[in-house]
PDB file of N, CA and C in Angstrom:
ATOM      1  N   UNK A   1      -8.883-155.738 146.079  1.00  0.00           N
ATOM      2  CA  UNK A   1      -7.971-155.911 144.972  1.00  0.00           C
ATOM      3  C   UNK A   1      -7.059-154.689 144.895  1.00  0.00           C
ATOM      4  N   UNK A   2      -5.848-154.657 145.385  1.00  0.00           N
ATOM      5  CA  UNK A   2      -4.702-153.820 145.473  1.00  0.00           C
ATOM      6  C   UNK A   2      -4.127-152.911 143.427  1.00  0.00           C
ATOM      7  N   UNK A   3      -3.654-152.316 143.709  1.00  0.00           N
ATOM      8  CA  UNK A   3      -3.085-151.990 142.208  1.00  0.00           C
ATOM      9  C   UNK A   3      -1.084-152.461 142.400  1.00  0.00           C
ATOM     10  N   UNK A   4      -1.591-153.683 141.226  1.00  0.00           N
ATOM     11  CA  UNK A   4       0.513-153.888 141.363  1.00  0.00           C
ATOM     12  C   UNK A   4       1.202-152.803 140.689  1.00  0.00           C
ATOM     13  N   UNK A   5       2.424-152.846 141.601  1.00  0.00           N
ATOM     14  CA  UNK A   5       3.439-152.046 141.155  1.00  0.00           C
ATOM     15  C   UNK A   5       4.360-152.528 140.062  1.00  0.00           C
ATOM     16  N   UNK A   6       4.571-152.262 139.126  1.00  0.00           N
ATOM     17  CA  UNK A   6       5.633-152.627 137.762  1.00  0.00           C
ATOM     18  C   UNK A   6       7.114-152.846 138.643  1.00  0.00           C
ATOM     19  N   UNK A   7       7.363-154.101 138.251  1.00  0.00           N
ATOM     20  CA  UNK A   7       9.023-154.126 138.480  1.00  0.00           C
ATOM     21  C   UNK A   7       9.646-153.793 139.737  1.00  0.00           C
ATOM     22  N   UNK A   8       8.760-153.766 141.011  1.00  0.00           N
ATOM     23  CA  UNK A   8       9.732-153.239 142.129  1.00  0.00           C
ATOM     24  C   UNK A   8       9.864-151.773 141.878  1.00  0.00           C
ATOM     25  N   UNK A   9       9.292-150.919 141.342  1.00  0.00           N
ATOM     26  CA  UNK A   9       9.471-149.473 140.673  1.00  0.00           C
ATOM     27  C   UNK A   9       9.056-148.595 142.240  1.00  0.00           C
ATOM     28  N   UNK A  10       9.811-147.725 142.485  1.00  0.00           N
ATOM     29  CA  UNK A  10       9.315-147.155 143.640  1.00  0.00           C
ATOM     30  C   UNK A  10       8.328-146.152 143.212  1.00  0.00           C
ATOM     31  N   UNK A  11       7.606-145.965 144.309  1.00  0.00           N
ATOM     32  CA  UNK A  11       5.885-145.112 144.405  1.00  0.00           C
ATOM     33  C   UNK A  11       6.760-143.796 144.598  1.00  0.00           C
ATOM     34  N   UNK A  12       6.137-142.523 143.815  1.00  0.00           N
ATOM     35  CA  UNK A  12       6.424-141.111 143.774  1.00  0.00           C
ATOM     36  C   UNK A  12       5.511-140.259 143.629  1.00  0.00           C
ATOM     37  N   UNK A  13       5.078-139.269 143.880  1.00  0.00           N
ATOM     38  CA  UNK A  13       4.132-138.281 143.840  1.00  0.00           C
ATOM     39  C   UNK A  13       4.730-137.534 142.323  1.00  0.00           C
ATOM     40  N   UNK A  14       3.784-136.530 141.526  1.00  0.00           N
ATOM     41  CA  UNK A  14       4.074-135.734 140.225  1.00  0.00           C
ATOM     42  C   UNK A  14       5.543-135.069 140.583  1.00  0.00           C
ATOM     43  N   UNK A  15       5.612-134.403 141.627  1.00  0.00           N
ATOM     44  CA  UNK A  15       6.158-133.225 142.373  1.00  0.00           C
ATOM     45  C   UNK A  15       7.205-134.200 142.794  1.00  0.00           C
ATOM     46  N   UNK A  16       7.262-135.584 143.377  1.00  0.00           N
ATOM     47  CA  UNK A  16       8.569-136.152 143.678  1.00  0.00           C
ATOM     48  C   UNK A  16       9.288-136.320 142.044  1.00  0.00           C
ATOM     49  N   UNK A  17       9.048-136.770 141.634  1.00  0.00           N
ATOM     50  CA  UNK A  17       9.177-137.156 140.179  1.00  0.00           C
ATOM     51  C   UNK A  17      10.028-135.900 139.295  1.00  0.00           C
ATOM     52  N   UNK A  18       9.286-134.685 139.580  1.00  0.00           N
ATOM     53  CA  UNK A  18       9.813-134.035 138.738  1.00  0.00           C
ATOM     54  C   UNK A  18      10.783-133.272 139.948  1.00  0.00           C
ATOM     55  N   UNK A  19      11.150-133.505 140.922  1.00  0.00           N
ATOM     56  CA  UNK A  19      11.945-132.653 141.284  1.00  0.00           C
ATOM     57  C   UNK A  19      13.355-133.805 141.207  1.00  0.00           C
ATOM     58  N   UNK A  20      13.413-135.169 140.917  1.00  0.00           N
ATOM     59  CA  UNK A  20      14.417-135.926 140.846  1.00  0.00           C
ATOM     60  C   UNK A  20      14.914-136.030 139.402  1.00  0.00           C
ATOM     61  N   UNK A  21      13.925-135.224 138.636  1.00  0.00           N
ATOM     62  CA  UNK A  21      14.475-135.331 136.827  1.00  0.00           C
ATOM     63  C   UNK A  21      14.839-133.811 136.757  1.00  0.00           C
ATOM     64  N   UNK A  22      14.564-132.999 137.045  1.00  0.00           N
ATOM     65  CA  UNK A  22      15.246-131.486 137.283  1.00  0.00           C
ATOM     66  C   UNK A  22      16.781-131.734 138.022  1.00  0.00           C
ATOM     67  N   UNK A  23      16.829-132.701 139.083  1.00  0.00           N
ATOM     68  CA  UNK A  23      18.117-132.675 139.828  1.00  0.00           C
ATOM     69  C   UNK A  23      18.993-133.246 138.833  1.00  0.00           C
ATOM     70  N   UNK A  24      18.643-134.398 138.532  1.00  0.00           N
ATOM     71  CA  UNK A  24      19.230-135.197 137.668  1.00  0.00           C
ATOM     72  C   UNK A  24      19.788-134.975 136.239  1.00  0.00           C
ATOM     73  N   UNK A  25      18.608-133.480 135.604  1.00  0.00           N
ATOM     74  CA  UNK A  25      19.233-133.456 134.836  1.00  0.00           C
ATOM     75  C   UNK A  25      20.051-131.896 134.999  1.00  0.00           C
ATOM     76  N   UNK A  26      20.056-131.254 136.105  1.00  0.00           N
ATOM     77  CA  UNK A  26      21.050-130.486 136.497  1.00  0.00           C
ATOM     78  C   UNK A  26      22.464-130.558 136.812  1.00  0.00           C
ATOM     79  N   UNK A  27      22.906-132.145 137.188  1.00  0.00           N
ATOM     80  CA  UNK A  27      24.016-133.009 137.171  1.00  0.00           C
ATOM     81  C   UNK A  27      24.603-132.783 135.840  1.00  0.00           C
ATOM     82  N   UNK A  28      23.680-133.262 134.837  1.00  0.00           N
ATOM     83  CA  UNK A  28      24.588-133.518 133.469  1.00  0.00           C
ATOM     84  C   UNK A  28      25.228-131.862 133.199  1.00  0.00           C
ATOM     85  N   UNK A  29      26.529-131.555 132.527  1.00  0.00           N
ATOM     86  CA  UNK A  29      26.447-130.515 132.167  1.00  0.00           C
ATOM     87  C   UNK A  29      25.438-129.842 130.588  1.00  0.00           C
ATOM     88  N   UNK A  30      25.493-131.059 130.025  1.00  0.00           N
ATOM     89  CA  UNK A  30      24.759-130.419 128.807  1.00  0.00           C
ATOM     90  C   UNK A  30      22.962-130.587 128.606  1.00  0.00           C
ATOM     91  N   UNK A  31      22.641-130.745 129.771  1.00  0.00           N
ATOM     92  CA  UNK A  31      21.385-131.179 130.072  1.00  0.00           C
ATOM     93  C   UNK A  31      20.843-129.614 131.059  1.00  0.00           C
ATOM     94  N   UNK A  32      21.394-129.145 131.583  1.00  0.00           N
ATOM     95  CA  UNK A  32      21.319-127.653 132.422  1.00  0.00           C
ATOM     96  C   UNK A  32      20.406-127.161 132.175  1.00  0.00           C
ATOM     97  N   UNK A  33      20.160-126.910 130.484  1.00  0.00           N
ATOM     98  CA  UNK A  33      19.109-125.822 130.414  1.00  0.00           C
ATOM     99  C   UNK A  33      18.027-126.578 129.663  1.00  0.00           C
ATOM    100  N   UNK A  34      17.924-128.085 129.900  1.00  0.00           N
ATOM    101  CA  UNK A  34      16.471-128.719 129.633  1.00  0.00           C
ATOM    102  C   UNK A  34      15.407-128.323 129.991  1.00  0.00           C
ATOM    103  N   UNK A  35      14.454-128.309 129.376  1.00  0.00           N
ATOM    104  CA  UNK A  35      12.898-127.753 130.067  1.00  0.00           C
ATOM    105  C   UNK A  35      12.019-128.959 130.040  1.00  0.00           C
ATOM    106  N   UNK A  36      11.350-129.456 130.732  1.00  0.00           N
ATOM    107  CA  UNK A  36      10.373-130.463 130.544  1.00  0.00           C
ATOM    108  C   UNK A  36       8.892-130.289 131.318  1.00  0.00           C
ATOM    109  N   UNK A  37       8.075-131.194 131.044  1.00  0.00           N
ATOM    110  CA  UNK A  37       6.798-131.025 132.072  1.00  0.00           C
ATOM    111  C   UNK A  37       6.693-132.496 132.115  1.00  0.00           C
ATOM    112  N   UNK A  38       5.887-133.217 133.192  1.00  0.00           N
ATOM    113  CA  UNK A  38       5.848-134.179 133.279  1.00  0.00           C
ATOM    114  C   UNK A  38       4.413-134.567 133.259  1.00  0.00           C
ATOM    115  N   UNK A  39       3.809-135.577 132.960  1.00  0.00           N
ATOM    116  CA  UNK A  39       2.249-135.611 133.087  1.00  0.00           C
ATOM    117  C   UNK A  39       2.108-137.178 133.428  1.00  0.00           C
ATOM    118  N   UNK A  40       0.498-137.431 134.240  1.00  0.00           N
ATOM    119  CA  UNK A  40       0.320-139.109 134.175  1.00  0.00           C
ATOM    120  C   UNK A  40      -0.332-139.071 133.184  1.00  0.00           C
ATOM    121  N   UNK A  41      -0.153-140.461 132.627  1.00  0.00           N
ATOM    122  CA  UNK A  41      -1.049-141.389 131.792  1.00  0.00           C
ATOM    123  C   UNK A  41      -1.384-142.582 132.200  1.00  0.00           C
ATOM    124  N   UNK A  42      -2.367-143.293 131.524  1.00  0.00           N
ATOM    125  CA  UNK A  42      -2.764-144.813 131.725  1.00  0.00           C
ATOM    126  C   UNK A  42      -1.386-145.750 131.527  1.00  0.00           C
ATOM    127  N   UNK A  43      -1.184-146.573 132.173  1.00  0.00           N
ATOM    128  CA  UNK A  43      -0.521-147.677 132.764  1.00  0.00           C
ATOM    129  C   UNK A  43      -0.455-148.026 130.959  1.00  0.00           C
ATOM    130  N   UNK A  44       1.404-148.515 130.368  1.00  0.00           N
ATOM    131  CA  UNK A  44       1.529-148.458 129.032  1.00  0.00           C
ATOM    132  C   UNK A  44       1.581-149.985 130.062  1.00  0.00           C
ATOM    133  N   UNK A  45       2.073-150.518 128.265  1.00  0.00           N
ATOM    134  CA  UNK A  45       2.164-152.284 128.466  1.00  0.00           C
ATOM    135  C   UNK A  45       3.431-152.722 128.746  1.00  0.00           C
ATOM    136  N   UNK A  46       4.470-151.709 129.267  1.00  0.00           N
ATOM    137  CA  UNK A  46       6.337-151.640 130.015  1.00  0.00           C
ATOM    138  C   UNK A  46       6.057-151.380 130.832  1.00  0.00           C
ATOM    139  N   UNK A  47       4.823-150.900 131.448  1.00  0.00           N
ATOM    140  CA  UNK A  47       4.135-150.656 132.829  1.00  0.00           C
ATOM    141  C   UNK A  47       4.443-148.844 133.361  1.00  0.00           C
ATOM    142  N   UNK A  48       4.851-148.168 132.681  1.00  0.00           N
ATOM    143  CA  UNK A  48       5.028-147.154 133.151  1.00  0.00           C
ATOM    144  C   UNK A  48       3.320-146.072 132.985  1.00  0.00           C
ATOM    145  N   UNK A  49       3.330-145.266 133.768  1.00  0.00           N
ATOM    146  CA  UNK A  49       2.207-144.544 134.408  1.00  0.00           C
ATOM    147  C   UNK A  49       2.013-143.151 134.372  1.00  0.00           C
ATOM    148  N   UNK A  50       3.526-142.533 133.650  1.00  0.00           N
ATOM    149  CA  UNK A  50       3.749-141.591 133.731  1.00  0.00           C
ATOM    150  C   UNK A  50       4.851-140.739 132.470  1.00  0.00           C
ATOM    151  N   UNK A  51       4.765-140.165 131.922  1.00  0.00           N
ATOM    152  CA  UNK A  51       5.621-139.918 130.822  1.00  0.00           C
ATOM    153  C   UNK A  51       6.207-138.230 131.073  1.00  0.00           C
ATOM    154  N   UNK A  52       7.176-137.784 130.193  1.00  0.00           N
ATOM    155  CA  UNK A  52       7.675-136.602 130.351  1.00  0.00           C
ATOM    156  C   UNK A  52       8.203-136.044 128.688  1.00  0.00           C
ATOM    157  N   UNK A  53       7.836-134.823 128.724  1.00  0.00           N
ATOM    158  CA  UNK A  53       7.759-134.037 127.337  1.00  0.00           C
ATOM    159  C   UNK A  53       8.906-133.035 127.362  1.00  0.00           C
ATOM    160  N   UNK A  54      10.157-133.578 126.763  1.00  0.00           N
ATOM    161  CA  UNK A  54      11.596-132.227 127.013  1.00  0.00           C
ATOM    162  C   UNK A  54      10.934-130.969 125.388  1.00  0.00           C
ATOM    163  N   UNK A  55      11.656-130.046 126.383  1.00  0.00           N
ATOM    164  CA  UNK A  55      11.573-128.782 125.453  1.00  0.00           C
ATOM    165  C   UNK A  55      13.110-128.329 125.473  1.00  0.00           C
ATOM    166  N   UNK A  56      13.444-127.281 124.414  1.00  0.00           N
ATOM    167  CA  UNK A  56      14.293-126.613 124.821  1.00  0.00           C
ATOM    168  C   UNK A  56      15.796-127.761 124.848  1.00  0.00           C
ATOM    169  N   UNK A  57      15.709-128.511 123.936  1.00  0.00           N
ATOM    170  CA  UNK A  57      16.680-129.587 124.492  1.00  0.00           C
ATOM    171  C   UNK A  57      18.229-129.459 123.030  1.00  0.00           C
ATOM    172  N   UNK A  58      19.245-129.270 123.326  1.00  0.00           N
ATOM    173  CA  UNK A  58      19.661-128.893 122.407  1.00  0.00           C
ATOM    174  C   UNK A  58      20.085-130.409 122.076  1.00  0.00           C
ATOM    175  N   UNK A  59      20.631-130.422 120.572  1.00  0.00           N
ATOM    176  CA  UNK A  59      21.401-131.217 119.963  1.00  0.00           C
ATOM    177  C   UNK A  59      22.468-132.572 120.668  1.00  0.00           C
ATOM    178  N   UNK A  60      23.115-131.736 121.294  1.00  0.00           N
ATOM    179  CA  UNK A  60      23.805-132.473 121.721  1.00  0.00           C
ATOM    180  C   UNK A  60      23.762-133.020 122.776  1.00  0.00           C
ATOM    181  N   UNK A  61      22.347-132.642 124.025  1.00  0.00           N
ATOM    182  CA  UNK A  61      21.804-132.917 124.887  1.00  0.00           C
ATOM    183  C   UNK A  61      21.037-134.253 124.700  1.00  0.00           C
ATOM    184  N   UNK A  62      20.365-134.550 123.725  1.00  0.00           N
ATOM    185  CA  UNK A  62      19.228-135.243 123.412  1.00  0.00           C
ATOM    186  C   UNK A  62      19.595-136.276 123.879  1.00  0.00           C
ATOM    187  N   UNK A  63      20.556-137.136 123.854  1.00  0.00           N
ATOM    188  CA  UNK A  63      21.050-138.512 123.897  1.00  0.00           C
ATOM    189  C   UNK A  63      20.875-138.860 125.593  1.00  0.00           C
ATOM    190  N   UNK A  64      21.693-138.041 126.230  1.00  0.00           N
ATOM    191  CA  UNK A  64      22.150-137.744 127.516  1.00  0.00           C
ATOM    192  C   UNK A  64      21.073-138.000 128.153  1.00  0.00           C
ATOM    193  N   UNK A  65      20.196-136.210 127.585  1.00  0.00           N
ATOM    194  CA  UNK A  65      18.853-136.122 128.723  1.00  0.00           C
ATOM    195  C   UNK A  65      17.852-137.464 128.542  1.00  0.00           C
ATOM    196  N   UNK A  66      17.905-138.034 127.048  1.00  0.00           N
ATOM    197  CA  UNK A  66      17.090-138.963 126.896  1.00  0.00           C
ATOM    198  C   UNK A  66      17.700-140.283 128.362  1.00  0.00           C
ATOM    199  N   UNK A  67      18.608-140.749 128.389  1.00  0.00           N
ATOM    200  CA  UNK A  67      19.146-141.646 128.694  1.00  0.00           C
ATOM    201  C   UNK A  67      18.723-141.606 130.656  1.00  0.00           C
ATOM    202  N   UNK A  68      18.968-140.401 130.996  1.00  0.00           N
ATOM    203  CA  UNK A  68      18.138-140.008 132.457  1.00  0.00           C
ATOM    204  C   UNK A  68      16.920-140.009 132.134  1.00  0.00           C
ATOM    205  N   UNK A  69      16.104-139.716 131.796  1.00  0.00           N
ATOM    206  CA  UNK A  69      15.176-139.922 131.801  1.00  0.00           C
ATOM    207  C   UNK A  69      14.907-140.985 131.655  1.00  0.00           C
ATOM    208  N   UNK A  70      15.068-141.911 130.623  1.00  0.00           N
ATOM    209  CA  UNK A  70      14.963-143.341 130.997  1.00  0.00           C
ATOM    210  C   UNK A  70      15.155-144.446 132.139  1.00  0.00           C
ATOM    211  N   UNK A  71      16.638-143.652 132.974  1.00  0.00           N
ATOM    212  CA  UNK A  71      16.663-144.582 134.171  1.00  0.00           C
ATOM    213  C   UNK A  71      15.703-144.228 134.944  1.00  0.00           C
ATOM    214  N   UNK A  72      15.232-143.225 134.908  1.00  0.00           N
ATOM    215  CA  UNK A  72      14.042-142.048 136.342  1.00  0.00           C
ATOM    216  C   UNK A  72      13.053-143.043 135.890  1.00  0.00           C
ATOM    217  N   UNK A  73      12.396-143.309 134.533  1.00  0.00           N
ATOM    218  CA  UNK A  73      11.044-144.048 134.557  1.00  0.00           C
ATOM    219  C   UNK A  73      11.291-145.417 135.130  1.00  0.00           C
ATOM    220  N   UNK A  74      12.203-146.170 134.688  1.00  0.00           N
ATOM    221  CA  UNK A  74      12.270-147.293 135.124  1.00  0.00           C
ATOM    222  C   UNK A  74      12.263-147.531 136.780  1.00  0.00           C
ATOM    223  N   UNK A  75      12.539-146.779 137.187  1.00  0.00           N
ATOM    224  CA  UNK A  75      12.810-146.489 138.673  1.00  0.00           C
ATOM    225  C   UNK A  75      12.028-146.291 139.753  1.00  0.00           C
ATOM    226  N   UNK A  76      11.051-145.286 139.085  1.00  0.00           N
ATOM    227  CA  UNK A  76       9.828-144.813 139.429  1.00  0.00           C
ATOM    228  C   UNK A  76       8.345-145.028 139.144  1.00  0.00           C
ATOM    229  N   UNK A  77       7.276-145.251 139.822  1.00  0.00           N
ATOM    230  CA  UNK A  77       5.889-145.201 139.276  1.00  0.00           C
ATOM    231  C   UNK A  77       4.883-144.450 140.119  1.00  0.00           C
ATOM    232  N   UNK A  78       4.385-143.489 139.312  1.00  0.00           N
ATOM    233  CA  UNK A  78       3.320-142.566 139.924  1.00  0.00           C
ATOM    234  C   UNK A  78       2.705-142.794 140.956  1.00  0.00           C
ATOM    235  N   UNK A  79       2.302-142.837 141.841  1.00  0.00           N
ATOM    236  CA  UNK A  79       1.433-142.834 143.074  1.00  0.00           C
ATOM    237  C   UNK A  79       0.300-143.056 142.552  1.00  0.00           C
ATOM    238  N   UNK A  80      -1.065-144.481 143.188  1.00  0.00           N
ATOM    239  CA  UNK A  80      -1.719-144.401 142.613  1.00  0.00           C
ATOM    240  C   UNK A  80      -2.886-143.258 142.826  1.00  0.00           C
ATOM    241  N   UNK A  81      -2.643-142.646 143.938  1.00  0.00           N
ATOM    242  CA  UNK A  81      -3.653-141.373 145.021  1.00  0.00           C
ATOM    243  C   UNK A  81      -3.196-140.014 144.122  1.00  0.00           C
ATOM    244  N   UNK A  82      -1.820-140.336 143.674  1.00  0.00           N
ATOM    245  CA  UNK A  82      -1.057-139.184 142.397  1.00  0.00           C
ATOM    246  C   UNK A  82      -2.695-138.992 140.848  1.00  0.00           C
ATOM    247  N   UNK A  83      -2.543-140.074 140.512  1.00  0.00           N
ATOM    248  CA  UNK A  83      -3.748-140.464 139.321  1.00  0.00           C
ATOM    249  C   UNK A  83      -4.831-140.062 139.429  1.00  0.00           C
ATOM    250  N   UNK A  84      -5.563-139.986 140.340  1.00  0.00           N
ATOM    251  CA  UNK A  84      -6.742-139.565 140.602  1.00  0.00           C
ATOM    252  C   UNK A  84      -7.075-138.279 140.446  1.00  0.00           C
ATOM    253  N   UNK A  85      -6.008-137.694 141.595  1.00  0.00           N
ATOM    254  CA  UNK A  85      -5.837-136.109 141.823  1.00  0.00           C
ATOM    255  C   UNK A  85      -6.209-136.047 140.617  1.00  0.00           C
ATOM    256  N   UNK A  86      -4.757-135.920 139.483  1.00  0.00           N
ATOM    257  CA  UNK A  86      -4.100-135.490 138.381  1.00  0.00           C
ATOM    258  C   UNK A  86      -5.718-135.057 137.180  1.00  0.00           C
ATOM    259  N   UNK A  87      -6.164-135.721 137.576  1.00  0.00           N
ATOM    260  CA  UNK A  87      -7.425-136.066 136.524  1.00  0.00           C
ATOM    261  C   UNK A  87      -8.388-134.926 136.790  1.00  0.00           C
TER     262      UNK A  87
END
């Protein structure tokens, strides 16, 4: 019995993951000096596996960085060999 993948979502390691939401949000200009950490969790019921905690996020960033970050989850799903480690 295999583990399904949500949505066609491509497989990423912690470390792939967060180095494509650092790039991504190095693109935006008002996103630059975001800080985040990323962590797994249990599989939500939108199917995502993995969540991310911004720090440091100013005002006028919030919308923006929120909005990348949203396409990155949809996009992406943790590795399931990622989960195990993590634990």
């Amino acid at each position: 019995m295999g583990i399904e993948m949500g949505q066609g979502k491509e497989r990423a390691t912690l470390e792939e993951i967060r180095i494509r939401v650092g790039h991504a949000l190095q693109r935006h200009p008002l996103c630059r000096n975001v800080q985040f950490d990323i962590m797994s969790v249990p599989r939500t019921a939108r199917g995502g596996n993995w969540t991310i905690s911004l720090h440091s996020v100013e005002p006028a960033a919030l919308w923006e960085a929120s909005d990348i970050i949203a396409d990155i989850q949809a996009a992406y799903d943790l590795h399931a060999q990622e989960l195990y480690s993590a634990a």
